[in-house]
C-alpha atoms as a PDB file:
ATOM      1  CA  UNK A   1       1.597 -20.121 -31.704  1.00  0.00           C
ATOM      2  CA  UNK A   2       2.451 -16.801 -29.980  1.00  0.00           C
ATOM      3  CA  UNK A   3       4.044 -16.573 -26.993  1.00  0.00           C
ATOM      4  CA  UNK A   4       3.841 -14.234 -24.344  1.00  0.00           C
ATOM      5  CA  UNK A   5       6.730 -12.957 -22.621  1.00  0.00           C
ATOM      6  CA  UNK A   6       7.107 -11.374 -19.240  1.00  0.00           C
ATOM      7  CA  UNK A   7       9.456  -8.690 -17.928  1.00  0.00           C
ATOM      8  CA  UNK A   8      11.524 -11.447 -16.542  1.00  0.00           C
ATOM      9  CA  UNK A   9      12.118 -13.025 -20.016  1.00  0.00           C
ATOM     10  CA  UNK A  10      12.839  -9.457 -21.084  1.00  0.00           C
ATOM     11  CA  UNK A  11      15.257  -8.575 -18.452  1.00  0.00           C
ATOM     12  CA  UNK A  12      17.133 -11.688 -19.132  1.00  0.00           C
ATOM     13  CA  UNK A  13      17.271 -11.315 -22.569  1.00  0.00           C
ATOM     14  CA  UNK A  14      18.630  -7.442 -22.255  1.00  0.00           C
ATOM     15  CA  UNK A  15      21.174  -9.398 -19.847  1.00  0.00           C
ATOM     16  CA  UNK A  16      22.497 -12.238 -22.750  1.00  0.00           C
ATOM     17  CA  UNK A  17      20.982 -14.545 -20.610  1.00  0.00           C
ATOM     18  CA  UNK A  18      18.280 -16.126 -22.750  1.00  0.00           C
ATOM     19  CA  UNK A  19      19.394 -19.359 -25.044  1.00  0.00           C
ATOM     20  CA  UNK A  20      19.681 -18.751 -29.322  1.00  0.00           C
ATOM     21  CA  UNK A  21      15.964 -20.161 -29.425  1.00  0.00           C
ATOM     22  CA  UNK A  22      14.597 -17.477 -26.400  1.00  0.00           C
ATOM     23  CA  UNK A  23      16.976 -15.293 -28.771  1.00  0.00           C
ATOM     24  CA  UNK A  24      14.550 -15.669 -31.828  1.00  0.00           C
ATOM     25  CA  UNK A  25      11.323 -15.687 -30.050  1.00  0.00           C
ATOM     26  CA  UNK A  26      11.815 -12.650 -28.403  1.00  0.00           C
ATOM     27  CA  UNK A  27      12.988 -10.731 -31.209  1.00  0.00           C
ATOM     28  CA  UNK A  28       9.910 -12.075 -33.710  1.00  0.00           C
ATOM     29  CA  UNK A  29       7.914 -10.374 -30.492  1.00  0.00           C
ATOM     30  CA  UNK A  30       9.292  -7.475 -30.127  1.00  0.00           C
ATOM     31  CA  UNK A  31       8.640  -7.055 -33.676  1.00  0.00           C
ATOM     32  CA  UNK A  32       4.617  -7.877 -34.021  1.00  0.00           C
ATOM     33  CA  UNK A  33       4.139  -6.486 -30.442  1.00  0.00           C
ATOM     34  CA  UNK A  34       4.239  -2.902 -30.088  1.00  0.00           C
ATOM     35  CA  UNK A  35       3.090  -3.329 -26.371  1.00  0.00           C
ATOM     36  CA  UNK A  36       6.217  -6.004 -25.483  1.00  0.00           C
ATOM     37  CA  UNK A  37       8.477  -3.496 -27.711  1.00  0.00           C
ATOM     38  CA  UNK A  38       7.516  -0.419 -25.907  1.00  0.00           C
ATOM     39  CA  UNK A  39       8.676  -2.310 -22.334  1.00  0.00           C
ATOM     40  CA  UNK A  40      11.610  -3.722 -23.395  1.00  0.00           C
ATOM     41  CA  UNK A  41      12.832   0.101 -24.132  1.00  0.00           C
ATOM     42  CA  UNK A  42      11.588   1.379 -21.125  1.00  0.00           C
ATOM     43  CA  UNK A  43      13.687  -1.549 -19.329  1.00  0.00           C
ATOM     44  CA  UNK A  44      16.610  -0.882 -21.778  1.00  0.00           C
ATOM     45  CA  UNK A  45      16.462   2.950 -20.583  1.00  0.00           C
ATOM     46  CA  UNK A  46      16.466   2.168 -17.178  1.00  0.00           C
ATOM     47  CA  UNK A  47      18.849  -0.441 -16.704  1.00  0.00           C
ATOM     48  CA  UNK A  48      21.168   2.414 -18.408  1.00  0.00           C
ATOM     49  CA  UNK A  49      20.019   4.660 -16.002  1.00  0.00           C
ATOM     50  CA  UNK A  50      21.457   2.429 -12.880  1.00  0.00           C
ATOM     51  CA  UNK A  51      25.000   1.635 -14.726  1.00  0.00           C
ATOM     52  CA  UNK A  52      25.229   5.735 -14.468  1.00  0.00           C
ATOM     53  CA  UNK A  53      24.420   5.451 -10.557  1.00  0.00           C
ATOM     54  CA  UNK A  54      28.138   4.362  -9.591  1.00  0.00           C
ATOM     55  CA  UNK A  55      27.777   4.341  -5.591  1.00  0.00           C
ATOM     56  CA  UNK A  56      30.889   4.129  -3.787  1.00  0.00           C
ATOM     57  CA  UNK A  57      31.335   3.999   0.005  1.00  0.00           C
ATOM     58  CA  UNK A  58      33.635   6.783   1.537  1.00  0.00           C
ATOM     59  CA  UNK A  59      36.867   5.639   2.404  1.00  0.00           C
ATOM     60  CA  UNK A  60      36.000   5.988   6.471  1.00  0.00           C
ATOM     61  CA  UNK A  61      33.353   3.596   5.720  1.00  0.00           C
ATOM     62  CA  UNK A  62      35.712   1.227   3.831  1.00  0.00           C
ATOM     63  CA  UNK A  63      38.502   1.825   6.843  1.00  0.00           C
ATOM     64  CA  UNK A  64      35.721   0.401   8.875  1.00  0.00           C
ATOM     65  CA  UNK A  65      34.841  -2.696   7.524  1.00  0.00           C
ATOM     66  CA  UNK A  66      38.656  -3.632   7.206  1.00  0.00           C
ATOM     67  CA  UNK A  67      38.878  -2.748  11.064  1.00  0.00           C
ATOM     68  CA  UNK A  68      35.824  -4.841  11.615  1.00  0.00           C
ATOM     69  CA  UNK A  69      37.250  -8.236   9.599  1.00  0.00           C
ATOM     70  CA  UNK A  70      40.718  -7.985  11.130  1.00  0.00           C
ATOM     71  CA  UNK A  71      39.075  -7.681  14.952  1.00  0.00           C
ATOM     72  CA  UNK A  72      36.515 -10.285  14.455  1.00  0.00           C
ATOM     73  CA  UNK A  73      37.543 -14.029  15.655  1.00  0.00           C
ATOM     74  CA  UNK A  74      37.679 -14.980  12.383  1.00  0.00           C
ATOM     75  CA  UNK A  75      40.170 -17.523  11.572  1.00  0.00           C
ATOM     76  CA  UNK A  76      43.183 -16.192  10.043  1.00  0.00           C
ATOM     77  CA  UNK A  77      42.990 -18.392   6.876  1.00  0.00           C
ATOM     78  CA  UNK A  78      39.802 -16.067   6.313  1.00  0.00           C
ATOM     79  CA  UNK A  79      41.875 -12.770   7.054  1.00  0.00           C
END
């Protein structure tokens, strides 16, 4: 029986998140499935596209956020 796979399934398997048995299925797939194979590179490409987008905030915009937590009426456990 074949089974069909979605981009979910792949996404979660790029991620390590599928079990030893998703594992197998997957890869006996990818292998007899040019389609599946083609978008599981495509997904591999850009998912290592976004780890190269490293967005940080500017410091003024960190500054505020701290000046934000330590005026709220939070309690100070939570500071």
């Amino acid at each position: 029986m074949t089974q069909t796979f979605t981009e979910n399934d792949l996404l979660r398997y790029a991620y390590g998140e599928t079990s030893s048995t998703e594992n197998v299925e997957i890869e006996k797939s990818l292998l007899c499935d040019d389609l599946l194979q083609e978008t599981y590179n495509q997904l591999v490409a850009t998912l290592a596209e976004l780890d190269k987008c490293a967005i940080k905030p500017s410091d003024s915009v960190v500054q505020r956020i701290l000046d934000y937590s330590k005026s709220s009426n939070l309690p100070s456990v939570l500071k």
